[in-house]
C-alpha atoms as a PDB file:
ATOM      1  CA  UNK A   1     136.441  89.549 112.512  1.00  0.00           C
ATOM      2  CA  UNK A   2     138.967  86.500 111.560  1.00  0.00           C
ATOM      3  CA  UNK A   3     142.498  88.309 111.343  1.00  0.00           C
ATOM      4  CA  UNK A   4     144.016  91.680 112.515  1.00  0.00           C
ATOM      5  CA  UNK A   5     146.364  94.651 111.015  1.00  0.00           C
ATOM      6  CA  UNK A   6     148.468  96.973 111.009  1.00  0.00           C
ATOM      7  CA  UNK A   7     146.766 100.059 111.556  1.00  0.00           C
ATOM      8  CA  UNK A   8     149.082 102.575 111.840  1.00  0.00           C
ATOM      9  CA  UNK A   9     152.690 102.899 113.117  1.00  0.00           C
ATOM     10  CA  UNK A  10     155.338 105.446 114.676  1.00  0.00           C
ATOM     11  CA  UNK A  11     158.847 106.232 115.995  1.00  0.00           C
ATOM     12  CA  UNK A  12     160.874 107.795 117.785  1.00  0.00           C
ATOM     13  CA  UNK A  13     164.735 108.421 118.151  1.00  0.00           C
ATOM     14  CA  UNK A  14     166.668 110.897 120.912  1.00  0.00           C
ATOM     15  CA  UNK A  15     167.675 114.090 119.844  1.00  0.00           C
ATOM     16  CA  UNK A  16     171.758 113.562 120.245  1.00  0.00           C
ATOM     17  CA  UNK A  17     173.428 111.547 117.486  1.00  0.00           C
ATOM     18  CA  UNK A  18     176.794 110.135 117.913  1.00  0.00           C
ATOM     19  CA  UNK A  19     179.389 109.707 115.164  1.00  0.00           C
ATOM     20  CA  UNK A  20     181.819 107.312 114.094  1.00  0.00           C
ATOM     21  CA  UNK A  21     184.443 110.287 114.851  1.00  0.00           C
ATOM     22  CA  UNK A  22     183.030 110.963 118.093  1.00  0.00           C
ATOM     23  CA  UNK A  23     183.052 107.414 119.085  1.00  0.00           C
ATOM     24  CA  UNK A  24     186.733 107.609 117.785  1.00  0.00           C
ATOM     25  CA  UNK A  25     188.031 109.496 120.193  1.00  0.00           C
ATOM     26  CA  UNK A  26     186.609 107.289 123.282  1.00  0.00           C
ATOM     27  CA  UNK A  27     187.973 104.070 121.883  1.00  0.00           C
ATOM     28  CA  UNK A  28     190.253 102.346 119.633  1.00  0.00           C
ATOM     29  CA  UNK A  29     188.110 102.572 116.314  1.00  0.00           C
ATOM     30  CA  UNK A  30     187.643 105.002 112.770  1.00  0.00           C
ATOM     31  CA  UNK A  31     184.703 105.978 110.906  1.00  0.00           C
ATOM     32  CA  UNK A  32     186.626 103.567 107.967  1.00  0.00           C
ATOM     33  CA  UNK A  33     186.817 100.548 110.716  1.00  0.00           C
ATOM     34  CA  UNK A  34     183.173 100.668 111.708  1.00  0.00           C
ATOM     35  CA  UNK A  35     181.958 101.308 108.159  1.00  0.00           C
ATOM     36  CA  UNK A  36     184.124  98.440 106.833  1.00  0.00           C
ATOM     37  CA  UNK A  37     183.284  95.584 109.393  1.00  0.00           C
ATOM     38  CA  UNK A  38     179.412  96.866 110.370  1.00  0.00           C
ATOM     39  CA  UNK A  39     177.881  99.863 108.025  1.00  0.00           C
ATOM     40  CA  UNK A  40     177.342 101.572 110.758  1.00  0.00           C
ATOM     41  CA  UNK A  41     177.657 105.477 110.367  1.00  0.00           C
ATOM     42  CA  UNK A  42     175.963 107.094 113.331  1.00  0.00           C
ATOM     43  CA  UNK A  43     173.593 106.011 115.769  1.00  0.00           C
ATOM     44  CA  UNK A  44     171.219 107.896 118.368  1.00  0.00           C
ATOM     45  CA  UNK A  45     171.857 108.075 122.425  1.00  0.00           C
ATOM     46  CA  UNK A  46     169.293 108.813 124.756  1.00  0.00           C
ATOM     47  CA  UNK A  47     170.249 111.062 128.036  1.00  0.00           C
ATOM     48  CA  UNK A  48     170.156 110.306 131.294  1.00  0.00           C
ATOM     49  CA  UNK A  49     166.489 111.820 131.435  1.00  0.00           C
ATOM     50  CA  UNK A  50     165.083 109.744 129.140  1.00  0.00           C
ATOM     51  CA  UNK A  51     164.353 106.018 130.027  1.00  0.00           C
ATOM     52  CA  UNK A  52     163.299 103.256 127.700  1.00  0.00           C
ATOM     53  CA  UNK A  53     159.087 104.009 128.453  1.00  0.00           C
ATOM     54  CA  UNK A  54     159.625 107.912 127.623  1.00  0.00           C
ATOM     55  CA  UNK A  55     161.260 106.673 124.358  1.00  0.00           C
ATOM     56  CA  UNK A  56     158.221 104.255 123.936  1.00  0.00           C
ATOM     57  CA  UNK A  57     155.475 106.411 124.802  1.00  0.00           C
ATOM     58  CA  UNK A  58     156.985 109.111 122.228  1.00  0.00           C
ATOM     59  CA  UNK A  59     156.830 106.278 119.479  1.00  0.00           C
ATOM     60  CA  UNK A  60     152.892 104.884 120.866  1.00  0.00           C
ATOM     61  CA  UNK A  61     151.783 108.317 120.269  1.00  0.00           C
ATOM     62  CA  UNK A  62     152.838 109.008 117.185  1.00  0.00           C
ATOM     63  CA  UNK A  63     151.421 105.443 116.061  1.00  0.00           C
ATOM     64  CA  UNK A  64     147.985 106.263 117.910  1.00  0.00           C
ATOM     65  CA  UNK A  65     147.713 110.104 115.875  1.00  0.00           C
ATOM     66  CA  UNK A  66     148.588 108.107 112.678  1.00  0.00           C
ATOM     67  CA  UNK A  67     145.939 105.510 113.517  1.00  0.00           C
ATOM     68  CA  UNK A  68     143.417 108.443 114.280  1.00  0.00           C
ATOM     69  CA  UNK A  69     142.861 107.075 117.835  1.00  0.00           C
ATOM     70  CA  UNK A  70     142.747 108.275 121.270  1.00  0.00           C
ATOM     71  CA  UNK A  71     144.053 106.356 124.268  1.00  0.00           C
ATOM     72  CA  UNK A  72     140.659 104.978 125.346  1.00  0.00           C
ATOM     73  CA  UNK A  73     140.617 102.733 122.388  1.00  0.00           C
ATOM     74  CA  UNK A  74     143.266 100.543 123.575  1.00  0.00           C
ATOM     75  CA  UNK A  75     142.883  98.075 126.013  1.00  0.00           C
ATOM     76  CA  UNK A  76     146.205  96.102 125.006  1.00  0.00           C
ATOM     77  CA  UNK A  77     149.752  97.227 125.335  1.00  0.00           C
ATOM     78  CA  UNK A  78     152.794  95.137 124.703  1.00  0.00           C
ATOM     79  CA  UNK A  79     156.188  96.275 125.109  1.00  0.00           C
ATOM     80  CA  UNK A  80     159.191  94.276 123.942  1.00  0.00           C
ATOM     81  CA  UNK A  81     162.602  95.725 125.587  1.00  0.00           C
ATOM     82  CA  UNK A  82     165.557  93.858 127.309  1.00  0.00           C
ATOM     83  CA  UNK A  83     166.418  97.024 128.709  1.00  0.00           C
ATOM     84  CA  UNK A  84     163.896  98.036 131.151  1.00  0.00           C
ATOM     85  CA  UNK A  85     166.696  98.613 134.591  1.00  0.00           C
ATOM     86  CA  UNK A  86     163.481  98.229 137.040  1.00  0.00           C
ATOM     87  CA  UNK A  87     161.300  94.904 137.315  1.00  0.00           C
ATOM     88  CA  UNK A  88     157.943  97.048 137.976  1.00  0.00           C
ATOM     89  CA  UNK A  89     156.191  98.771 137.358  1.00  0.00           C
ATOM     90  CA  UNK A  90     156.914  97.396 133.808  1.00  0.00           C
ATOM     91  CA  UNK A  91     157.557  99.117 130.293  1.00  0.00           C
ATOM     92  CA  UNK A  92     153.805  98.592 129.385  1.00  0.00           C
ATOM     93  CA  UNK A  93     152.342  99.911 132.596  1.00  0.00           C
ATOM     94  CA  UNK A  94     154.283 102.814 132.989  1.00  0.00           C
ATOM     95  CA  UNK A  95     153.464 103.296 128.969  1.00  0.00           C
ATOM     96  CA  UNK A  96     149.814 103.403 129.410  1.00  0.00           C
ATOM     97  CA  UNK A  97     150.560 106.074 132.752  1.00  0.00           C
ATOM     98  CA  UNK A  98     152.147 108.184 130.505  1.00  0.00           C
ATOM     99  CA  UNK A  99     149.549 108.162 127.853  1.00  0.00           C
ATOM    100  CA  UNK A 100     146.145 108.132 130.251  1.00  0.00           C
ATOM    101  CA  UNK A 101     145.303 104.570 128.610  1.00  0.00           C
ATOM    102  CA  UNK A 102     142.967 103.499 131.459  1.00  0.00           C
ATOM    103  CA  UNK A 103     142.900  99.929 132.073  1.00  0.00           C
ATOM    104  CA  UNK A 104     145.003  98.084 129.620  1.00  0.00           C
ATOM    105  CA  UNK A 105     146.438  94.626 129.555  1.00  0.00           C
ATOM    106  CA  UNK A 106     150.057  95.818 130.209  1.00  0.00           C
ATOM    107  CA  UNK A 107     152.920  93.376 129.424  1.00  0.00           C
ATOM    108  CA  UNK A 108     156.590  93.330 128.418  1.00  0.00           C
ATOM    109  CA  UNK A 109     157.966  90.915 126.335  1.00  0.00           C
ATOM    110  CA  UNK A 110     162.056  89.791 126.268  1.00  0.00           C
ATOM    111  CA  UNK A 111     163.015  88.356 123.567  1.00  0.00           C
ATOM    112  CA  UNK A 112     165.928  90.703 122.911  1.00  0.00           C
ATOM    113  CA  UNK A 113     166.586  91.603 119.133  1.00  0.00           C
ATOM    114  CA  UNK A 114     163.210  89.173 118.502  1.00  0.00           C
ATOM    115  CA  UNK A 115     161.029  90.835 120.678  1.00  0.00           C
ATOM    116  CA  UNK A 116     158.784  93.263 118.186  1.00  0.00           C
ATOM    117  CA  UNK A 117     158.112  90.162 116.409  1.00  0.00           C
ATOM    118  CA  UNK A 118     157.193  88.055 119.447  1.00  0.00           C
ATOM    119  CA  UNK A 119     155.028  90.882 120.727  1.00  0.00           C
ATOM    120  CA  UNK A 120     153.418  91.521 117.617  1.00  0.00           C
ATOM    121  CA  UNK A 121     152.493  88.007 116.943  1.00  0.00           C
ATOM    122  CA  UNK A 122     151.303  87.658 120.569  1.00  0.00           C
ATOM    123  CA  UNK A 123     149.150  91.034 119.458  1.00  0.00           C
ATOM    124  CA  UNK A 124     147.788  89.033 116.577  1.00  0.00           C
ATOM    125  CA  UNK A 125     146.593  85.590 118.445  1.00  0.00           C
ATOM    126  CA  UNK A 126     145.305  88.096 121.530  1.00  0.00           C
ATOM    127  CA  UNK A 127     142.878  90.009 118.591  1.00  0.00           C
ATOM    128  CA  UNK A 128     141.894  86.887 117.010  1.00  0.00           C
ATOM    129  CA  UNK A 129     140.991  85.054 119.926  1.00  0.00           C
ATOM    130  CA  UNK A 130     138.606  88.176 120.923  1.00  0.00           C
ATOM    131  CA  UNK A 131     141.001  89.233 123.931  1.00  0.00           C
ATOM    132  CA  UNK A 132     142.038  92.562 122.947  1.00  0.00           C
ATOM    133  CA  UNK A 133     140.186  94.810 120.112  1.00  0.00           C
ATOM    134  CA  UNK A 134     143.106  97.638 119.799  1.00  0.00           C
ATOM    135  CA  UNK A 135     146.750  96.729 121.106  1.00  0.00           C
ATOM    136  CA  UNK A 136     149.638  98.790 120.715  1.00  0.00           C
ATOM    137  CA  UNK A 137     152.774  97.082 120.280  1.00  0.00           C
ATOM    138  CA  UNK A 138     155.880  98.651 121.008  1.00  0.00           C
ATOM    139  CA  UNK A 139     159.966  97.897 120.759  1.00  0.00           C
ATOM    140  CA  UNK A 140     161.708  99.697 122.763  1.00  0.00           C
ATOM    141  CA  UNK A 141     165.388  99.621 124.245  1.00  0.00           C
ATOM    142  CA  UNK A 142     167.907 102.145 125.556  1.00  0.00           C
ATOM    143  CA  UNK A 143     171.412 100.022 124.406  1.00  0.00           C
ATOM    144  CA  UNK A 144     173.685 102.741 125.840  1.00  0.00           C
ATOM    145  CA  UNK A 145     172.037 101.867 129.414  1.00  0.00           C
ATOM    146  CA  UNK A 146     173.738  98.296 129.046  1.00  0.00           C
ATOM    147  CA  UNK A 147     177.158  99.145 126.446  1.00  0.00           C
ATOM    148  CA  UNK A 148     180.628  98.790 127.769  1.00  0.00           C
ATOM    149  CA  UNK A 149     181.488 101.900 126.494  1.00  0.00           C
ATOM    150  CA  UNK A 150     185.510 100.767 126.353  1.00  0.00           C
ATOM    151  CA  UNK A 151     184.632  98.012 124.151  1.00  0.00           C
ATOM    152  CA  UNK A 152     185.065  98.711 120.640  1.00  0.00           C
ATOM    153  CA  UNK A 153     183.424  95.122 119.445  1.00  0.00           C
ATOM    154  CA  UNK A 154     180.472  96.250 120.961  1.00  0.00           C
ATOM    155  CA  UNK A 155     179.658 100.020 121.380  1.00  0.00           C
ATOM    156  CA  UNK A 156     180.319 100.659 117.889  1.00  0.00           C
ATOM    157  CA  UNK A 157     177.022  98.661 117.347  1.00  0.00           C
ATOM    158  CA  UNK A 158     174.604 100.273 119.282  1.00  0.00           C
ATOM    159  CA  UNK A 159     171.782 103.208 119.502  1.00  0.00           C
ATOM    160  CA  UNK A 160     168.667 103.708 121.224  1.00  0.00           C
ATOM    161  CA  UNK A 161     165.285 104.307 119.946  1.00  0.00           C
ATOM    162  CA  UNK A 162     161.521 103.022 119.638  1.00  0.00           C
ATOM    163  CA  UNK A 163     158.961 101.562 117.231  1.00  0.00           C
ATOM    164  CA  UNK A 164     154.963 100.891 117.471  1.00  0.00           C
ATOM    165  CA  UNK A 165     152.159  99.614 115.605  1.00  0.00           C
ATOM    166  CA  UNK A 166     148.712  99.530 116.347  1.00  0.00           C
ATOM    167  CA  UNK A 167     147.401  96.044 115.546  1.00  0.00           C
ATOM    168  CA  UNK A 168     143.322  95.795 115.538  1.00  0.00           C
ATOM    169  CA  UNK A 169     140.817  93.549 114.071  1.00  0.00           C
ATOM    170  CA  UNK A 170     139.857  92.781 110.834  1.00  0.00           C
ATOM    171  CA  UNK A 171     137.727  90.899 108.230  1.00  0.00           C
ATOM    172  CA  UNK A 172     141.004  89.575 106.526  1.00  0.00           C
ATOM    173  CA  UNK A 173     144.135  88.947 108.130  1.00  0.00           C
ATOM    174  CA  UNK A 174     146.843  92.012 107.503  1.00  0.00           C
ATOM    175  CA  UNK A 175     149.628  89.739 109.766  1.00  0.00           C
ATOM    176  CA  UNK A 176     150.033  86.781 108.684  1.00  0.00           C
ATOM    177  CA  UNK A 177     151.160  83.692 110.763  1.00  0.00           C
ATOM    178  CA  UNK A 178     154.037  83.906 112.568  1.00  0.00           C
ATOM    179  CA  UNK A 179     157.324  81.697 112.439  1.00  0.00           C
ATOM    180  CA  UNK A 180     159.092  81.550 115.890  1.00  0.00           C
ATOM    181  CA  UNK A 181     161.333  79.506 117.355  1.00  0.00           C
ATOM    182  CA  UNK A 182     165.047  79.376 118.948  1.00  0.00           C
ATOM    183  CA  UNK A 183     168.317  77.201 119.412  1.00  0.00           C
ATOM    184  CA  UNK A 184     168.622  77.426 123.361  1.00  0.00           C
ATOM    185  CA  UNK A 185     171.815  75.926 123.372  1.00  0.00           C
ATOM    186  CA  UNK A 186     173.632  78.871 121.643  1.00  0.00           C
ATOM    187  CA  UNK A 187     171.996  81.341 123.762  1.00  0.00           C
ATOM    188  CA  UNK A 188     175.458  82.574 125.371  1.00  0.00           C
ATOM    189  CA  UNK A 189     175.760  84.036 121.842  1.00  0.00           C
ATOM    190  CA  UNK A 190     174.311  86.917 122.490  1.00  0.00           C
ATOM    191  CA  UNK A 191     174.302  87.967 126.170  1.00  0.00           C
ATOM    192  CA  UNK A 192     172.992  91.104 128.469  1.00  0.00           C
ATOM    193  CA  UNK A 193     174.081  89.892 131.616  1.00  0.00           C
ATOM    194  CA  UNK A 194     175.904  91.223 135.215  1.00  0.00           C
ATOM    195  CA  UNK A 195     175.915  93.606 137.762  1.00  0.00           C
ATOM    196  CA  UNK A 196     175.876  96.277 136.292  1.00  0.00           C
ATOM    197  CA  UNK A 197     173.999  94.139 133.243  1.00  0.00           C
ATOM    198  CA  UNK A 198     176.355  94.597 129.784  1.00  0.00           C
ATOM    199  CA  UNK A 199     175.786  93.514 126.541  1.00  0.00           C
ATOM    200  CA  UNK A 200     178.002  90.878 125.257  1.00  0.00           C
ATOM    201  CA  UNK A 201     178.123  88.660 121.901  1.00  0.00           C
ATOM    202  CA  UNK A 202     179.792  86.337 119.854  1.00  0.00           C
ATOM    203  CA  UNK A 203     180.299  87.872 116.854  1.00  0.00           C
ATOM    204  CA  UNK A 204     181.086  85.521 114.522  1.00  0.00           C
ATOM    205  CA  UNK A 205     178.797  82.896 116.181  1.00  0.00           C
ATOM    206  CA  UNK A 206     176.106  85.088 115.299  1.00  0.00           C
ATOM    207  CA  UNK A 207     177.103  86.367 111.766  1.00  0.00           C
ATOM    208  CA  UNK A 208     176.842  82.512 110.824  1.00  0.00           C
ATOM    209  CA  UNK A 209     174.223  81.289 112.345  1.00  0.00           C
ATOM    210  CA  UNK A 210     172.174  84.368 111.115  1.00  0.00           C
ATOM    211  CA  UNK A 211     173.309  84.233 107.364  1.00  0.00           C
ATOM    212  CA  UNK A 212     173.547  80.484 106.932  1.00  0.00           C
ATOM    213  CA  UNK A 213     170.128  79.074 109.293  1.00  0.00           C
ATOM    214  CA  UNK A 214     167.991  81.969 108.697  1.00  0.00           C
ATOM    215  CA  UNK A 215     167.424  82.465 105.069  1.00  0.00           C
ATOM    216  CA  UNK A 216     165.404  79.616 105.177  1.00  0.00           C
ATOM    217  CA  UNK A 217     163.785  80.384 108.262  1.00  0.00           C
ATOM    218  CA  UNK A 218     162.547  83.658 106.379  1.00  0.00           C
ATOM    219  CA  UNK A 219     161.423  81.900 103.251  1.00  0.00           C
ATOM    220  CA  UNK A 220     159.316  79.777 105.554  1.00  0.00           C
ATOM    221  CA  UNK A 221     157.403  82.292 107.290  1.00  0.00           C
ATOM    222  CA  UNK A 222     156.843  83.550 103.647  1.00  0.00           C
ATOM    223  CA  UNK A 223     154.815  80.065 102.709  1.00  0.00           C
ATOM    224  CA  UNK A 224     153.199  80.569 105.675  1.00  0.00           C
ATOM    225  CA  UNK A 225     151.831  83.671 104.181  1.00  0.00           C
ATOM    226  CA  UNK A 226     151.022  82.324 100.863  1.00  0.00           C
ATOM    227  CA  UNK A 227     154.193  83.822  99.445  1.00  0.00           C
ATOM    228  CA  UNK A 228     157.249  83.779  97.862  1.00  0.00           C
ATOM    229  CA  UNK A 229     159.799  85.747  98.751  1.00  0.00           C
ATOM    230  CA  UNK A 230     159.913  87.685  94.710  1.00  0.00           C
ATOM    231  CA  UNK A 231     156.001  88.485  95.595  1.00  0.00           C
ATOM    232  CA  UNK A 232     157.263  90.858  98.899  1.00  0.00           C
ATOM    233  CA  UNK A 233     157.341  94.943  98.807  1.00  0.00           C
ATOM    234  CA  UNK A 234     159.212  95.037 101.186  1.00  0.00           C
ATOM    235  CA  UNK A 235     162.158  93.351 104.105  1.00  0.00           C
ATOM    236  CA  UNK A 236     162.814  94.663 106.997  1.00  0.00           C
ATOM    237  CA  UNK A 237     165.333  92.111 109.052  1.00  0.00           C
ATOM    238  CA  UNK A 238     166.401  93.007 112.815  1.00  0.00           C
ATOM    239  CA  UNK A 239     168.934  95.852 111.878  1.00  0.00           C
ATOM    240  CA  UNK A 240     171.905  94.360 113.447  1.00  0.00           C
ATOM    241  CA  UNK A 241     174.630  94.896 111.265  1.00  0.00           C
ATOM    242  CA  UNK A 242     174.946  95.832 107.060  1.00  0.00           C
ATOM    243  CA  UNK A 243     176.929  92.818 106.821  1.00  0.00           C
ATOM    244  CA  UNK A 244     174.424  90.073 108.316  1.00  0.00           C
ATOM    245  CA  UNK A 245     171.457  91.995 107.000  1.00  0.00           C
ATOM    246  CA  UNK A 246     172.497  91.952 102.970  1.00  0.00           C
ATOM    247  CA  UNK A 247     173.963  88.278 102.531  1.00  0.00           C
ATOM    248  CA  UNK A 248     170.588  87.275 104.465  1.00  0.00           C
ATOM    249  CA  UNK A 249     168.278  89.448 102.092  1.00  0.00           C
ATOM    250  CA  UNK A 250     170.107  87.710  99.349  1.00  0.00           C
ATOM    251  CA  UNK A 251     169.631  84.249  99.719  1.00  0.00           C
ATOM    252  CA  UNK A 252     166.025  85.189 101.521  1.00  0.00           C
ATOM    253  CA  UNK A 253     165.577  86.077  97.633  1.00  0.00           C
ATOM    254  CA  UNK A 254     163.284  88.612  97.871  1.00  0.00           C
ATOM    255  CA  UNK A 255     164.294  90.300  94.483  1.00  0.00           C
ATOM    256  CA  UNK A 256     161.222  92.785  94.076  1.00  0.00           C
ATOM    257  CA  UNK A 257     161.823  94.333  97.711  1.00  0.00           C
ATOM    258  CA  UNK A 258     162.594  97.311  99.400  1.00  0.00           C
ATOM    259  CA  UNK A 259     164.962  96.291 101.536  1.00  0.00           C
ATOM    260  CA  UNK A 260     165.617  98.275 105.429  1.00  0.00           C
ATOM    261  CA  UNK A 261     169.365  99.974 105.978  1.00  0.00           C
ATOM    262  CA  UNK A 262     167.993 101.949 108.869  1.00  0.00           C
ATOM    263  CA  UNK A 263     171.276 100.137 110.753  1.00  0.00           C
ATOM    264  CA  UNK A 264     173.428 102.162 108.765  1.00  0.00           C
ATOM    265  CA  UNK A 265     171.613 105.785 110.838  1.00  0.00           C
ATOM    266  CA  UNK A 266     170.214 104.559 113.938  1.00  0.00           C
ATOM    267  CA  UNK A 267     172.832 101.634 114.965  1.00  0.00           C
ATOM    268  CA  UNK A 268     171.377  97.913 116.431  1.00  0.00           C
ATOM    269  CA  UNK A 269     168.245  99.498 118.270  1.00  0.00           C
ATOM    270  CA  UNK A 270     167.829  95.257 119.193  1.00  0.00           C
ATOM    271  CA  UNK A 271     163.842  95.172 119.837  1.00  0.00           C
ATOM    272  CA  UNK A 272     162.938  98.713 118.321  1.00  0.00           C
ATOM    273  CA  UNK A 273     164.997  98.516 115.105  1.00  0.00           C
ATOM    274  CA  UNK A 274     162.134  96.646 113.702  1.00  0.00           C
ATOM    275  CA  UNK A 275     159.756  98.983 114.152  1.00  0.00           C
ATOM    276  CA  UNK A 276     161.420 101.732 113.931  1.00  0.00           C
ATOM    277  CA  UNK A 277     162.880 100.847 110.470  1.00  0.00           C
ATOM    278  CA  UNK A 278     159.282  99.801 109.311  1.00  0.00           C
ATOM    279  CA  UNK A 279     157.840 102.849 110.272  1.00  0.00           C
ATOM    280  CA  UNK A 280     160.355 105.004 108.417  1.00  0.00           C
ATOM    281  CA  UNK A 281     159.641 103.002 105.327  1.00  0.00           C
ATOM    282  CA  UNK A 282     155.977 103.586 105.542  1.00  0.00           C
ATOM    283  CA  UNK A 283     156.836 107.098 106.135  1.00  0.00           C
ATOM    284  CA  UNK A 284     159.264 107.736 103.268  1.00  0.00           C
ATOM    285  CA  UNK A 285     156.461 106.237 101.402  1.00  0.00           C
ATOM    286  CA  UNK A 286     159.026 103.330 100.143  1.00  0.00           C
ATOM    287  CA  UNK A 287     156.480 100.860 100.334  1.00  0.00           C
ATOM    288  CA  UNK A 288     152.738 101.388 100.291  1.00  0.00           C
ATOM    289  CA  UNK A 289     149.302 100.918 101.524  1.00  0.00           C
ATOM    290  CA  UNK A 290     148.610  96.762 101.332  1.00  0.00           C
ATOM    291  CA  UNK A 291     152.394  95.937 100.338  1.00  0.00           C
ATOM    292  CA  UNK A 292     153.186  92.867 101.478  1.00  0.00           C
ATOM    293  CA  UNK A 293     156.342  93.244 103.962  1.00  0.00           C
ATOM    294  CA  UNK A 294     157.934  90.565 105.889  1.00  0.00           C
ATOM    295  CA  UNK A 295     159.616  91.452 109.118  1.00  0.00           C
ATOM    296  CA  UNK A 296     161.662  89.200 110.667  1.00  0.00           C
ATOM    297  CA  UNK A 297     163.629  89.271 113.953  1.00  0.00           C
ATOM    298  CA  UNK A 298     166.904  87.627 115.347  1.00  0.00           C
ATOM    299  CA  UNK A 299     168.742  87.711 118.201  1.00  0.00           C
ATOM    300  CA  UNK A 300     169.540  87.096 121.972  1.00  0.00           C
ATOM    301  CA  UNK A 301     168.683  83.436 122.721  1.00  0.00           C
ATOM    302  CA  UNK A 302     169.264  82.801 119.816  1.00  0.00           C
ATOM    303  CA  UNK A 303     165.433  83.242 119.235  1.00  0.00           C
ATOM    304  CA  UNK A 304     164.035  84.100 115.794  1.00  0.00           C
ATOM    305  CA  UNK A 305     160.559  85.142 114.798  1.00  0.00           C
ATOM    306  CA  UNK A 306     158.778  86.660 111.235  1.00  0.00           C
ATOM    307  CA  UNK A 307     155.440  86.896 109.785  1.00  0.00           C
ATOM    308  CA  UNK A 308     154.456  89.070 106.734  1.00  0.00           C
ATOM    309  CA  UNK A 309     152.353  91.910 106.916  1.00  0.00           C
ATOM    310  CA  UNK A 310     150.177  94.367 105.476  1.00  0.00           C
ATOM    311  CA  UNK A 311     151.520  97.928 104.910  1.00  0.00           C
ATOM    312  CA  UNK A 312     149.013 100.198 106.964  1.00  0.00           C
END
């Protein structure tokens, strides 16, 4: 075995949905506002009982039916989250409890918004190498944990929610090489700091570093591939916003491609919307079996990372 895949993936969302009205009547917004400035129509909350792993572990499972798999067949698990309130046990640990996994390699990954990305292409290099045969890799994050609910820059933005693949090996490599990197000194940009921790971001800091610098970012991890951007089936961009994520899938030029809006339903899910918006194009059957899709994340740091990958 020379590469890995994408086996299978999954997701998961909570139950309660909240509205542009509803959110209207905590701050000073409208459905029109939000719409206008983010294309954002409703976005999903988890409750107090549900913390980021039981979010996670809802996702991992569905991924591991998909894949046909039962926990004893993987002996990697990476979580990516920036929400996780308790240093340890960690995201992955706690994970693999909830699932009876029995002896993984259990690690979380921070790389905020980039962090399905990072983890996956950590996944990829662990497989390769021979140090894992089965990982799951997960994004996970609970945003209303860490949202200044009084802020209407900000909590207009933001949902909860997870996404998972299983990545495993393979005679031909289904994720291609990853493109990673990060511009330290703007990493006040985007910012989950404090006691209690909030999220915090320069908006239009962000909206032009992400849709001036990154288009060519993305077409880069595309050569990397082999590619060019008209040969992709699919995009799927960290689903931060409707108006970062189309001017960058425009100049990316990916003409042929299904491109993700999951934003527009779920809100900025940061390291889950990823996989979450993936998995809901596989399932929708939007792109298929093979299809080459690149995913690309962006974010806190400002860190960016993208391969392409197989549809599983």
């Amino acid at each position: 075995m020379n590469g890995s895949r994408i086996a299978a993936v999954g997701h998961y969302q909570p139950a309660k949905v909240l509205t542009n009205e509803e959110l209207a009547g905590m701050v000073d917004t409208s459905d029109e506002w939000i719409r206008s400035r983010v294309g954002i129509r409703t976005r999903h909350i988890a409750g107090p009982d549900e913390p980021v792993d039981e979010l996670a572990a809802h996702a991992a499972a569905k991924a591991l039916a998909a894949a046909g798999l039962a926990p004893g067949d993987i002996d990697l698990i990476l979580v990516a989250t920036s929400t996780a309130i308790d240093r340890s046990p960690n995201m992955a640990a706690r994970v693999a409890a909830r699932l009876g996994i029995p002896s993984p390699a259990a690690m979380d990954v921070n790389v905020v918004c980039a962090g399905f990305t990072h983890a996956l292409a950590t996944a990829d290099h662990a497989v390769r190498a021979g140090a894992a045969a089965r990982a799951l890799v997960i994004g996970a994050d609970k945003m209303s944990d860490v949202t200044d609910w009084g802020d209407r820059t900000t909590c207009v933005l933001v949902g909860d929610g997870a996404g998972a693949a299983v990545v495993e090996a393979s005679g031909e490599a289904g994720v291609g090489p990853v493109l990673w990197g990060s511009v330290p000194e703007m990493g006040h940009a985007v910012r989950i700091e404090g006691q209690p921790a909030r999220f915090a971001q320069e908006g239009q800091s962000v909206y032009r570093w992400a849709t001036t610098q990154l288009p060519a970012i993305a077409r880069r991890a595309c050569e990397r591939a082999g590619l060019a951007p008209e040969d992709l089936a699919g995009v799927v961009l960290h689903q931060a916003n409707l108006r970062i994520i189309e001017p960058l899938a425009e100049k990316l030029g990916a003409v042929n491609a299904v491109v993700a809006r999951d934003v527009s339903e779920s809100g900025n899910t940061s390291a889950a919307s990823i996989p979450l918006a993936f998995s809901k194009l596989v399932e929708q059957g939007r792109i298929s079996g093979g299809d080459p899709v690149l995913l690309f994340g962006f974010g806190g740091n400002l860190s960016y990372a993208g391969q392409v990958v197989r549809c599983p």
